[in-house]
N, C-alpha and C. Protein backbone atom coordinates (compact mmCIF):
# COMPACT_ATOMS: atom_id res chain seq x y z
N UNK A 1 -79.91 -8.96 74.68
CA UNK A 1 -79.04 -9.98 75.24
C UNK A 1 -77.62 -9.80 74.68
N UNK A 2 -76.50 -9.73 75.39
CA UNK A 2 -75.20 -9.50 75.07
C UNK A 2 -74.20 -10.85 75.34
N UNK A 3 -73.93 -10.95 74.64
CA UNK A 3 -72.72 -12.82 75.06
C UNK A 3 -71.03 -11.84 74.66
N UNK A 4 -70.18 -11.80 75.27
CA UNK A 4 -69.28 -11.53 75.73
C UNK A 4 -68.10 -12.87 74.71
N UNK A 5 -67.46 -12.46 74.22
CA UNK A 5 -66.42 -13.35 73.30
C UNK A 5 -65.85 -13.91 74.02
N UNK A 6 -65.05 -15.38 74.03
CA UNK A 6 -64.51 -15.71 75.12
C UNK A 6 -63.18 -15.15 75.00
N UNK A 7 -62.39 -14.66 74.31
CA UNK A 7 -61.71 -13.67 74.66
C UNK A 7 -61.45 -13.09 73.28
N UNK A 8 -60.41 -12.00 73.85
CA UNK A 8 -59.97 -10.92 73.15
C UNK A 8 -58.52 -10.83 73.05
N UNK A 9 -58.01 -11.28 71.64
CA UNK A 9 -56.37 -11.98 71.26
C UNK A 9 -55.78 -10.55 70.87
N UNK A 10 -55.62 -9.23 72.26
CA UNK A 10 -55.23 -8.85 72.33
C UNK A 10 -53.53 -8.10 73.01
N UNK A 11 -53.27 -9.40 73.41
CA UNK A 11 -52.35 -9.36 74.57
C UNK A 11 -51.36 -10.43 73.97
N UNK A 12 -51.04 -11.65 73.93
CA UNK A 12 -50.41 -13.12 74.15
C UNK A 12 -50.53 -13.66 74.81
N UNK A 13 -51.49 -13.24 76.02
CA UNK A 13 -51.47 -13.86 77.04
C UNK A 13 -53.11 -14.16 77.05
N UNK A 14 -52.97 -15.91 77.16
CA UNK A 14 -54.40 -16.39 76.53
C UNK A 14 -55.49 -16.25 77.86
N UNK A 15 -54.51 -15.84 79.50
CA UNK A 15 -55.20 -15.72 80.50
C UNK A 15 -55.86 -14.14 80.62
N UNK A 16 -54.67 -13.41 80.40
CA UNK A 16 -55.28 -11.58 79.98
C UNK A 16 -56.30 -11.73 78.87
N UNK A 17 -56.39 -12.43 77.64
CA UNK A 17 -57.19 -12.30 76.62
C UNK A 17 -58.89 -12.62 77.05
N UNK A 18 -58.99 -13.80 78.06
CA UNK A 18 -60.22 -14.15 78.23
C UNK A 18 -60.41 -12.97 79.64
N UNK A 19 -59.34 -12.66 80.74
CA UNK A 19 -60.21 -11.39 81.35
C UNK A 19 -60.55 -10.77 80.76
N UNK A 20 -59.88 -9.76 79.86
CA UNK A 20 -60.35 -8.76 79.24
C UNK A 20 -61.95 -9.06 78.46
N UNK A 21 -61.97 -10.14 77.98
CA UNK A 21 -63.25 -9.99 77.23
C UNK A 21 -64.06 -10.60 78.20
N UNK A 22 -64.12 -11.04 79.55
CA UNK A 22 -65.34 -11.50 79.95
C UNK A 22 -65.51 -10.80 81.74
N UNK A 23 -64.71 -10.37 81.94
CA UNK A 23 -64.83 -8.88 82.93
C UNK A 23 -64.79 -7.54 82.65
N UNK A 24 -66.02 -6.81 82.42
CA UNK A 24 -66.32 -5.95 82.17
C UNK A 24 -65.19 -4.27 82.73
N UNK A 25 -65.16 -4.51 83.97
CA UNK A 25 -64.53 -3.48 84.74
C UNK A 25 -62.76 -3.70 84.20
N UNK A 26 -62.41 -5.13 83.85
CA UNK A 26 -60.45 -5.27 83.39
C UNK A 26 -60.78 -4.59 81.99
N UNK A 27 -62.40 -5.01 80.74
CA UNK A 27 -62.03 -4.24 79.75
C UNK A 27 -62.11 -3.04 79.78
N UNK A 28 -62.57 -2.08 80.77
CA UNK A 28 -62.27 -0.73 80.32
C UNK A 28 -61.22 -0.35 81.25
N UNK A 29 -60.39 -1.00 81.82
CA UNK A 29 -59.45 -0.72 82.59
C UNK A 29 -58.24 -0.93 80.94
N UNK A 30 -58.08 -2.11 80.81
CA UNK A 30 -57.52 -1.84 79.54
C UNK A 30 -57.46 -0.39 78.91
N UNK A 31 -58.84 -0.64 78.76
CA UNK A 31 -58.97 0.85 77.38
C UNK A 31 -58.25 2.33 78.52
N UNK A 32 -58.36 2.48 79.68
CA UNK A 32 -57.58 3.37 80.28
C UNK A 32 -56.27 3.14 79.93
N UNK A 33 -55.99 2.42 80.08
CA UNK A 33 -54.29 2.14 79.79
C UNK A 33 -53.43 2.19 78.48
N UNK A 34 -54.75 2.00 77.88
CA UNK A 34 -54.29 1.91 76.13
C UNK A 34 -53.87 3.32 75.47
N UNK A 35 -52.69 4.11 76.14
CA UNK A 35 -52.53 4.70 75.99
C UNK A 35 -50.85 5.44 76.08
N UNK A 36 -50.41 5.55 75.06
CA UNK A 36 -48.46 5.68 74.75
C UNK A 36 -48.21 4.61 75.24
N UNK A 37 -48.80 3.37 74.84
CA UNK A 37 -48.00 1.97 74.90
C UNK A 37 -48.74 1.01 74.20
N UNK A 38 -47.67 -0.46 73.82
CA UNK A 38 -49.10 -0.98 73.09
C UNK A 38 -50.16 -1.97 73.06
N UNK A 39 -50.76 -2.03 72.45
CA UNK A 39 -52.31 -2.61 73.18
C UNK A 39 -51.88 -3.67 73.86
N UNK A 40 -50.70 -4.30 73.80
CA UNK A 40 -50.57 -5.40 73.96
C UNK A 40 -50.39 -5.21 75.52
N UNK A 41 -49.37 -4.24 75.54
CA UNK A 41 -48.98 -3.93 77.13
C UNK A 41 -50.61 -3.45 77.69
N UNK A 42 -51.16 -2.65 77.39
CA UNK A 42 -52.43 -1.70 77.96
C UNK A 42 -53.22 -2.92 78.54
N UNK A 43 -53.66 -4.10 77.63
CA UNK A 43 -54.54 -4.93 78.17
C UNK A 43 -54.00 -6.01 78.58
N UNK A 44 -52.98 -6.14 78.91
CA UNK A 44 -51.95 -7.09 79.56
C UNK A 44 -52.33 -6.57 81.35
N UNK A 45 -52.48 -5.16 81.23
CA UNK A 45 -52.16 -4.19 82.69
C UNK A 45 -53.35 -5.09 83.91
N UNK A 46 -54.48 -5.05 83.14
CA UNK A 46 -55.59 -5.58 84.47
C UNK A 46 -55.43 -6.84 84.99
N UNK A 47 -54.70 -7.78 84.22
CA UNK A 47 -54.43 -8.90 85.02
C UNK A 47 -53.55 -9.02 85.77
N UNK A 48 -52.22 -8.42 85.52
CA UNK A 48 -51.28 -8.05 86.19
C UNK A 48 -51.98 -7.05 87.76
N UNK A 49 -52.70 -6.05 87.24
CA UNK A 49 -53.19 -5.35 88.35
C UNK A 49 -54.00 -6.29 89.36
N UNK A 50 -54.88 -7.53 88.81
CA UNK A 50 -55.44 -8.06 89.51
C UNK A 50 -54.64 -8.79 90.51
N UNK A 51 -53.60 -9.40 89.74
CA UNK A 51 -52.71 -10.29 90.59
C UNK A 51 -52.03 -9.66 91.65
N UNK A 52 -51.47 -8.27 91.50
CA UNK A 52 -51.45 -7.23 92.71
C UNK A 52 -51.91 -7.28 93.68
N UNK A 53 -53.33 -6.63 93.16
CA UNK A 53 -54.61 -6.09 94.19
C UNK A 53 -55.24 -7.43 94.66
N UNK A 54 -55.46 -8.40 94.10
CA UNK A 54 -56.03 -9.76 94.36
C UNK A 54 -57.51 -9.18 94.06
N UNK A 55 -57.40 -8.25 93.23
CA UNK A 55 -59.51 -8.38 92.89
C UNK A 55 -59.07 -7.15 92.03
N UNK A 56 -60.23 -6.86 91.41
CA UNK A 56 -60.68 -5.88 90.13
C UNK A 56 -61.94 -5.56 90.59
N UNK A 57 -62.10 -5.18 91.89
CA UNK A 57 -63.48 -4.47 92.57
C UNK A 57 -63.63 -3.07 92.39
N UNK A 58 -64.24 -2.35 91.77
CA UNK A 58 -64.15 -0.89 91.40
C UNK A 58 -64.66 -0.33 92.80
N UNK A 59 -65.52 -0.53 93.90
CA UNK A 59 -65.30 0.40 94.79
C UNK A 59 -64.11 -0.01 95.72
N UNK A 60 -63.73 -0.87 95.70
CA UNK A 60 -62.31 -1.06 96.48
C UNK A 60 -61.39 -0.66 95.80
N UNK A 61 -61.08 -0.67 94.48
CA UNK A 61 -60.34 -0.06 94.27
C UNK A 61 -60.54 1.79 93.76
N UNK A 62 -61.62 2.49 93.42
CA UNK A 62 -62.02 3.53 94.27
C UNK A 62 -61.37 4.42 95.86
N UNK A 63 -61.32 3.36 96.99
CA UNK A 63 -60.97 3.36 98.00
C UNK A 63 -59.99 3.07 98.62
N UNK A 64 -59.15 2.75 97.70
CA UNK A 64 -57.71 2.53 98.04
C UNK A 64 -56.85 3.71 97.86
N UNK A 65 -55.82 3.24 99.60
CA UNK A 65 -55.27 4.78 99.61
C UNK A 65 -54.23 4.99 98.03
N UNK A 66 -53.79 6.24 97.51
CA UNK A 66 -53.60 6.66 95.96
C UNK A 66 -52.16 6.10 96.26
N UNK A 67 -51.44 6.59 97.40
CA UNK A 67 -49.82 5.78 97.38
C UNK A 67 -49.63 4.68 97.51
N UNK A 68 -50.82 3.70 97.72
CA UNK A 68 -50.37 2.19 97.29
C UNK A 68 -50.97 2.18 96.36
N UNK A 69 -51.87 2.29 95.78
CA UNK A 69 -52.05 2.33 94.35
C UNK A 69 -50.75 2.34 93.47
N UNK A 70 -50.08 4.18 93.58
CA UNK A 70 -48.97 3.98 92.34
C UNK A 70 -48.23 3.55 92.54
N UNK A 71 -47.82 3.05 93.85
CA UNK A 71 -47.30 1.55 93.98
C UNK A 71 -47.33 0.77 93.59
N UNK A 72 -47.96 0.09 93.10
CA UNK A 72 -48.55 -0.74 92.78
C UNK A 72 -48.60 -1.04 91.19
N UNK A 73 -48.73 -0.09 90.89
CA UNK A 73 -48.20 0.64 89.48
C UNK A 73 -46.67 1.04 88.78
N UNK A 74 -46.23 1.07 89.64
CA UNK A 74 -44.58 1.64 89.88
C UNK A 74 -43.95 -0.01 90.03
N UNK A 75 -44.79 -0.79 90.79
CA UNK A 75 -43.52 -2.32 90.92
C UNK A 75 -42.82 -2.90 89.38
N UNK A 76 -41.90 -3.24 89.59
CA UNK A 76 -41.13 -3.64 88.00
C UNK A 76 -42.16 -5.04 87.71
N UNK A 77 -42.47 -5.36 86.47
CA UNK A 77 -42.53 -4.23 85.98
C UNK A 77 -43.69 -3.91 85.67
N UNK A 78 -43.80 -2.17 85.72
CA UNK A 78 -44.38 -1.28 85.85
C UNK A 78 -45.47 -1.49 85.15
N UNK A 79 -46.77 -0.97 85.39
CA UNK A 79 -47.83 -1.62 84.37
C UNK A 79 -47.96 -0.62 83.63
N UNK A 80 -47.67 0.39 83.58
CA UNK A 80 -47.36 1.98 82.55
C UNK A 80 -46.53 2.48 82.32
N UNK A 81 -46.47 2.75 81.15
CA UNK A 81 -44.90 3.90 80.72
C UNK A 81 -45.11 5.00 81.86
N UNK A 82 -46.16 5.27 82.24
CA UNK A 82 -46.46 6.71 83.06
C UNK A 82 -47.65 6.13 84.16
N UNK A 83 -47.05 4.83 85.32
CA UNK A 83 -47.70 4.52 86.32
C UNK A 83 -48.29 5.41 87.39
N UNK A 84 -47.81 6.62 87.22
CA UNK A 84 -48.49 7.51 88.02
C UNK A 84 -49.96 8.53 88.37
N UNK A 85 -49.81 8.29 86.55
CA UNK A 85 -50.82 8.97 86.11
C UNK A 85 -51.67 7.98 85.82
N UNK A 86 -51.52 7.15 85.51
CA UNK A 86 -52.65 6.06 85.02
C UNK A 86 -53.28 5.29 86.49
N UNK A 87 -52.27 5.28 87.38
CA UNK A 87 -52.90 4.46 88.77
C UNK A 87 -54.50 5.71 89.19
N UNK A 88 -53.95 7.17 88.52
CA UNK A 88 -54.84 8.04 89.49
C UNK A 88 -56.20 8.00 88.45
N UNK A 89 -55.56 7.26 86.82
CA UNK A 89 -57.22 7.22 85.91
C UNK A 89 -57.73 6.25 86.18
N UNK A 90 -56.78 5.19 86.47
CA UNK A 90 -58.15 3.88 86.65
C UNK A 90 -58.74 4.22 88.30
N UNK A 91 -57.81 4.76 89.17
CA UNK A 91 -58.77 4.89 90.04
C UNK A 91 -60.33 6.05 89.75
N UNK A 92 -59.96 7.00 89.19
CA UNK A 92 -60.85 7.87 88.91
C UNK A 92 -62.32 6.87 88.20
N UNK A 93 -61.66 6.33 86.98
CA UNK A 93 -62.51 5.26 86.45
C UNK A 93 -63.48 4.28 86.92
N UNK A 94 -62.88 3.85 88.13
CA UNK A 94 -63.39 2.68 89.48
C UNK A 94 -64.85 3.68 90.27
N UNK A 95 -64.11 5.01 90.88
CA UNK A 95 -64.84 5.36 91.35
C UNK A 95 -66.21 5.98 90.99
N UNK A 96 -65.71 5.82 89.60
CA UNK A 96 -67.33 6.43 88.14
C UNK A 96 -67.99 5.05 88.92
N UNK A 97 -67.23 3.97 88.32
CA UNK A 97 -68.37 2.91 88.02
C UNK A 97 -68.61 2.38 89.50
N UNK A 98 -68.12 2.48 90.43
CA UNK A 98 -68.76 2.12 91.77
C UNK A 98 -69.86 3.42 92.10
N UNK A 99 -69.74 4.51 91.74
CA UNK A 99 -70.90 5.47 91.82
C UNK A 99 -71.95 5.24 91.29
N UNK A 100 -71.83 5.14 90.33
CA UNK A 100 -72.81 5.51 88.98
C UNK A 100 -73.50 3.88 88.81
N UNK A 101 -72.79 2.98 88.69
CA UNK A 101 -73.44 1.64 88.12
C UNK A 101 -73.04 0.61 89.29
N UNK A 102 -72.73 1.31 90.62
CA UNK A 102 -72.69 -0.11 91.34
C UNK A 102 -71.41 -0.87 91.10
N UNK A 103 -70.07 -0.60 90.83
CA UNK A 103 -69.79 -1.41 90.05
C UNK A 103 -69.67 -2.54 89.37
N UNK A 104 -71.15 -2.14 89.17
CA UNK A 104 -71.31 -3.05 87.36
C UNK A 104 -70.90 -2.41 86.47
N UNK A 105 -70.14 -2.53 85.52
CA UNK A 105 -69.23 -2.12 84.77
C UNK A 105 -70.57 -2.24 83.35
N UNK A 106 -71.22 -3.78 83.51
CA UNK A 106 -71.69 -4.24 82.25
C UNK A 106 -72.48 -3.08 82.19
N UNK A 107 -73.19 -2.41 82.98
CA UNK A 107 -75.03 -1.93 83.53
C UNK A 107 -74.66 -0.36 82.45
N UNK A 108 -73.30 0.00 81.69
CA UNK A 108 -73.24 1.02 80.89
C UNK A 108 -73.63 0.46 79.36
N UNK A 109 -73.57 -0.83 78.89
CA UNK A 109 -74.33 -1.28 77.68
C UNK A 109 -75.31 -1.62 78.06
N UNK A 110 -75.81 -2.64 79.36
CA UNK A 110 -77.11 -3.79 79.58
C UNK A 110 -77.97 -2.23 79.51
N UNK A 111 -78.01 -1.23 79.80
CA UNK A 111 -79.29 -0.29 80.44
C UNK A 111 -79.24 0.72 79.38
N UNK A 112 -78.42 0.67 78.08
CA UNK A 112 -78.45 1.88 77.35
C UNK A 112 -79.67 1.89 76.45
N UNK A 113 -80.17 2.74 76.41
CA UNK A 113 -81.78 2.67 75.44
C UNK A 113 -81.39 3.51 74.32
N UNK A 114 -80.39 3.44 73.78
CA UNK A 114 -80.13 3.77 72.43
C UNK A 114 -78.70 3.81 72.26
N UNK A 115 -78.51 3.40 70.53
CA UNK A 115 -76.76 3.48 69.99
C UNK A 115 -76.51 5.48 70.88
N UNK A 116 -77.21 6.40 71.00
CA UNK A 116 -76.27 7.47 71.14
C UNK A 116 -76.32 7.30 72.31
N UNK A 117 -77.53 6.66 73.61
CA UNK A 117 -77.48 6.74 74.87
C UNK A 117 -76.02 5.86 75.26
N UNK A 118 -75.71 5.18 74.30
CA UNK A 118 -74.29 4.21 74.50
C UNK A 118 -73.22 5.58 74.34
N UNK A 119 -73.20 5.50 73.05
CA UNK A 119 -71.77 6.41 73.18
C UNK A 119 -71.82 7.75 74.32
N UNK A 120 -72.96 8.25 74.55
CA UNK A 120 -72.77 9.07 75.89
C UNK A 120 -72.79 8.52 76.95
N UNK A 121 -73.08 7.42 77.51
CA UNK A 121 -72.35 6.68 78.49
C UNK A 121 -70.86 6.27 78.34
N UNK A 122 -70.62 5.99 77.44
CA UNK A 122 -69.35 5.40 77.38
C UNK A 122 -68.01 7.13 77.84
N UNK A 123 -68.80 7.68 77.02
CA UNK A 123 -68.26 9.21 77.08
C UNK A 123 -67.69 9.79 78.28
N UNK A 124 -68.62 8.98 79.26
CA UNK A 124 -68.87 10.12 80.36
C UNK A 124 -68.03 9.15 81.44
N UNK A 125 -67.43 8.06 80.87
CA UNK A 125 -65.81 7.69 81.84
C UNK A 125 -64.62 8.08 81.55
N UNK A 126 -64.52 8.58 82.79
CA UNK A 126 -63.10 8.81 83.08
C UNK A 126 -61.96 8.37 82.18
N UNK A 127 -61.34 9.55 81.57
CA UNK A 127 -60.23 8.28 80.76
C UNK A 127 -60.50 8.07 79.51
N UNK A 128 -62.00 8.64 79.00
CA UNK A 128 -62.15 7.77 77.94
C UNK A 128 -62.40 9.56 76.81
N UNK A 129 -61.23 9.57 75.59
CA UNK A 129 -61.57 10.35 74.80
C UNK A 129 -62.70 9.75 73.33
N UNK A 130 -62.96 10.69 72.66
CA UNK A 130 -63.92 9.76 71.55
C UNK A 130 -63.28 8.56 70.75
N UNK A 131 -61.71 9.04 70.45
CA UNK A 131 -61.45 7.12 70.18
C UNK A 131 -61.79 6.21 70.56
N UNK A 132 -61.39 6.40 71.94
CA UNK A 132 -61.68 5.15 72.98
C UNK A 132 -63.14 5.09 72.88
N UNK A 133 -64.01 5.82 72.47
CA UNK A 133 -65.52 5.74 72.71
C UNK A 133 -65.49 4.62 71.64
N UNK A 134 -65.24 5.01 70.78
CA UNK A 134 -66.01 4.44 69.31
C UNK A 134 -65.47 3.47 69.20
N UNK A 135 -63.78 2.82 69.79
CA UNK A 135 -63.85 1.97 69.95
C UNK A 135 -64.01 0.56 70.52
N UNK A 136 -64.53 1.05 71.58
CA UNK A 136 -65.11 0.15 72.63
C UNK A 136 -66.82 0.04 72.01
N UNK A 137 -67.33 0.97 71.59
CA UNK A 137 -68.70 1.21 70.82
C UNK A 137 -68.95 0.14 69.81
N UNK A 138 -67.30 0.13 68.79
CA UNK A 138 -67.53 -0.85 67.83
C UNK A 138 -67.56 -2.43 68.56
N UNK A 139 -66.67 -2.30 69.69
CA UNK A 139 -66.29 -3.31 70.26
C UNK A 139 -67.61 -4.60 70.57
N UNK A 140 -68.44 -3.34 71.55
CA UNK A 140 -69.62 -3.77 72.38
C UNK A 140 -70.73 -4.10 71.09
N UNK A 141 -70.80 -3.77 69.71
CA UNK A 141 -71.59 -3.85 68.64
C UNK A 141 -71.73 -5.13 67.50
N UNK A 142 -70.05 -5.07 67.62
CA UNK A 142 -69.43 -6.54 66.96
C UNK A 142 -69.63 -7.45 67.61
N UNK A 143 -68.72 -7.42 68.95
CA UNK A 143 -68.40 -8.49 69.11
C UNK A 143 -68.98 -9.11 70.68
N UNK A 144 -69.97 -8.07 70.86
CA UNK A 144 -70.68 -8.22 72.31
C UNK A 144 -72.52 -8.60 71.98
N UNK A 145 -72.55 -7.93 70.84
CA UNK A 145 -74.28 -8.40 70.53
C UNK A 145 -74.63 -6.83 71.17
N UNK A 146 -74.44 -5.73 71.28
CA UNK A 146 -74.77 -5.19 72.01
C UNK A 146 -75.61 -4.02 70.93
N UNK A 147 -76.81 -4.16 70.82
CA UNK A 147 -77.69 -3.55 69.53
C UNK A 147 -78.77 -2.97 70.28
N UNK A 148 -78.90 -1.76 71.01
CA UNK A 148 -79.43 -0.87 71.60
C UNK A 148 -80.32 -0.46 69.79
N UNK A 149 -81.59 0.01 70.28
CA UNK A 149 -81.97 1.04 68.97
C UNK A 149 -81.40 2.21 68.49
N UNK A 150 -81.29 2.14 66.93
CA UNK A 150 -80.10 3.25 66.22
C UNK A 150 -78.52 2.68 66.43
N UNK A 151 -78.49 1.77 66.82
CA UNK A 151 -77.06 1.58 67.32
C UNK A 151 -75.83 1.64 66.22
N UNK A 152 -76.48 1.60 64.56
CA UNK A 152 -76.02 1.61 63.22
C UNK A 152 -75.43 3.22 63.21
N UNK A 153 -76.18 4.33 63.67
CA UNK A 153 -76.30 5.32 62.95
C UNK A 153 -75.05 6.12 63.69
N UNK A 154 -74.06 5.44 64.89
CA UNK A 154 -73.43 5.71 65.95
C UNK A 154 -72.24 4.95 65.32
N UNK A 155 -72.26 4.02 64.56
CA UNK A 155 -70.95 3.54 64.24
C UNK A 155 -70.17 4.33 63.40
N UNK A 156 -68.60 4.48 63.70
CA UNK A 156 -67.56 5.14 63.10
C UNK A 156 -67.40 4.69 61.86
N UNK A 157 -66.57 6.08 61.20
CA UNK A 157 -66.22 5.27 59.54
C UNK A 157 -65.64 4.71 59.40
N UNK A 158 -64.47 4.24 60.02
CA UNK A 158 -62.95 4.54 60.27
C UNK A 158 -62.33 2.46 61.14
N UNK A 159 -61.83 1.79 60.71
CA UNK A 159 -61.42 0.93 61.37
C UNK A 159 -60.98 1.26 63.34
N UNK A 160 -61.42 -0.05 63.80
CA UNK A 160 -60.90 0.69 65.07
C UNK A 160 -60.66 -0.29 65.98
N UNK A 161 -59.70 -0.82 67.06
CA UNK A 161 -59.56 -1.73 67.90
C UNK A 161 -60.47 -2.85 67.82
N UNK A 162 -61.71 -2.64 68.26
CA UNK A 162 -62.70 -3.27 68.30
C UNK A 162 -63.45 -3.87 68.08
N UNK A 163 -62.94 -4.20 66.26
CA UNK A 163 -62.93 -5.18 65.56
C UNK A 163 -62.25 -6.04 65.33
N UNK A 164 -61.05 -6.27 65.95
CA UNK A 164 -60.00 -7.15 65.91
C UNK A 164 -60.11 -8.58 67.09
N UNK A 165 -60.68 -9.34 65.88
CA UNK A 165 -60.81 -10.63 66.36
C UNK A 165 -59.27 -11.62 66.44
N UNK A 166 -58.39 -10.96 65.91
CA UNK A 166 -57.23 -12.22 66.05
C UNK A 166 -56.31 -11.60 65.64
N UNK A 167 -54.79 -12.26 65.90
CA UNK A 167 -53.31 -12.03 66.42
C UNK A 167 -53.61 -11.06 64.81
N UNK A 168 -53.66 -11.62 64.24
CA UNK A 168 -53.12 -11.23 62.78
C UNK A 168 -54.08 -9.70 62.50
N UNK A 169 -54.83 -9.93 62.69
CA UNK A 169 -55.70 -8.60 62.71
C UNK A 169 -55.26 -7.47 63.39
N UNK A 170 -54.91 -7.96 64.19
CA UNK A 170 -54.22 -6.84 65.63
C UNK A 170 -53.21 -6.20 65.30
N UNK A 171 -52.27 -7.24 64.43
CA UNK A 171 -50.89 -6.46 63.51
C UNK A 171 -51.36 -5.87 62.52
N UNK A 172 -51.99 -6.16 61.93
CA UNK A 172 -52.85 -5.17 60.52
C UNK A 172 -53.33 -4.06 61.16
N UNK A 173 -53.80 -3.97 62.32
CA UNK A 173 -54.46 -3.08 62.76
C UNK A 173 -53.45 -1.93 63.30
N UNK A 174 -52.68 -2.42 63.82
CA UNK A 174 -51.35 -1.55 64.47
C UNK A 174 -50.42 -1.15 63.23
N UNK A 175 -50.34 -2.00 62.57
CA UNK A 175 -49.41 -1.25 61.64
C UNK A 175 -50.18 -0.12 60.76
N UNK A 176 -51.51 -0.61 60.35
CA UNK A 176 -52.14 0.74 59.74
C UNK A 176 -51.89 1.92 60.82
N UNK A 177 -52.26 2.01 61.95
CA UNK A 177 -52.05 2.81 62.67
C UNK A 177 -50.60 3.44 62.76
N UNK A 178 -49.79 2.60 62.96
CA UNK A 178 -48.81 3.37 62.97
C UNK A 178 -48.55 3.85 61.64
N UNK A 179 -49.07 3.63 60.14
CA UNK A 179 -49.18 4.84 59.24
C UNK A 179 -49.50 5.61 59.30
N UNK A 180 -50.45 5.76 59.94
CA UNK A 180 -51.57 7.34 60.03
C UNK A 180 -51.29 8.19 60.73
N UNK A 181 -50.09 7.26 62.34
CA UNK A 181 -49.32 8.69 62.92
C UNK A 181 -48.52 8.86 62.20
N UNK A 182 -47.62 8.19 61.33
CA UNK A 182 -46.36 8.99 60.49
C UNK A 182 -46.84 9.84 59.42
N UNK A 183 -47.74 9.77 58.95
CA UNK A 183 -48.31 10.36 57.75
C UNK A 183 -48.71 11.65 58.72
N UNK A 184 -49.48 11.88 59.44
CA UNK A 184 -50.02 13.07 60.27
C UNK A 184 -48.77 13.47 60.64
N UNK A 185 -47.82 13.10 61.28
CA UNK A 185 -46.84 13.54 61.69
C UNK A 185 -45.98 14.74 60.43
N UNK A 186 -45.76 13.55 59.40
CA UNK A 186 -45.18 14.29 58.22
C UNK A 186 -45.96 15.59 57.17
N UNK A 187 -47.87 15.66 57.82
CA UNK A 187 -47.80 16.47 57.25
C UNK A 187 -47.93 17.56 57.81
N UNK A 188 -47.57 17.48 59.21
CA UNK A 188 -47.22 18.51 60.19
C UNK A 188 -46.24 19.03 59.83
N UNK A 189 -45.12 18.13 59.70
CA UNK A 189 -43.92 18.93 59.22
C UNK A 189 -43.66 19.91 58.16
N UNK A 190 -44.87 19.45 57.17
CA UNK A 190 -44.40 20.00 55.50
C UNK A 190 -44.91 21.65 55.91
């Protein structure tokens, strides 16, 4: 059994915070987006997209022609630093989960029969590199109830989105992060 947080105080926006955590298909639309911008903008994007599109239907949006899409993506303002490319991942993304799960978005945790059958589902969307795995992994573990068997032996070492229950966490969380790119950065340089 999985209970869904009533939201996720990832955004400021207390209406984006409860989509994101209680529509399955806006949170991994998020996690597509969560990417060279910041979380705040990334999961800000699906409600904004909803209010667009007037729905968050993964085979409709699947099936929508691609130039109103990055349209759509492109209106000021823009829901991506790089609306072009991201209109063509969440569509790619849509059309996983209208294939594969119906889009039911949930039916990639509700049906996983193990912590690794999770992270290889999670894997195998569009969009999603192993960060994004592990942290949507920690996400669905914490703060979703989502305890498939082994589901311990699959968790990361490493802090990660997905534990961040509140405003203040979210800045702790981002600012560590943004140490770890300057530090990587700098020891690129040396």
């Amino acid at each position: 059994m999985t209970t869904a947080p009533e939201l996720l105080p990832w955004t400021g926006s207390e209406e984006a915070d409860r989509l994101i955590a209680q529509d399955p298909v806006a949170l991994l639309i998020g996690f597509v987006l969560d990417q060279q911008v910041t979380v705040q903008k990334a999961f800000s994007g699906p409600l904004e997209l909803q209010r667009r599109l007037g729905h968050l239907d993964p085979a409709r949006i699947a099936a929508e022609d691609p130039a109103r899409l990055d349209e759509l993506f492109r209106e000021r303002p823009a829901l991506h630093r790089f609306p072009g490319s991201m209109a063509q991942r969440v569509q790619a993304l849509c059309a996983f989960l209208a294939e594969r799960y119906d889009g039911d978005a949930a039916r990639i945790w509700t049906e996983a029969e193990s912590g690794a059958d999770l992270r290889k589902r999670l894997g195998e969307l569009p969009g999603f590199g192993d960060l994004k795995v592990r942290s949507v992994y920690v996400l669905l573990t914490q703060q979703y109830g989502v305890r498939p068997p082994g589901w311990e032996a699959e968790l990361p070492g490493h802090p990660t989105l997905g534990e961040v229950t509140t405003a203040q966490e979210l800045a702790a969380y981002q600012a560590a992060k943004r140490a770890h790119k300057a530090a990587l950065r700098a020891a690129k340089g040396a």
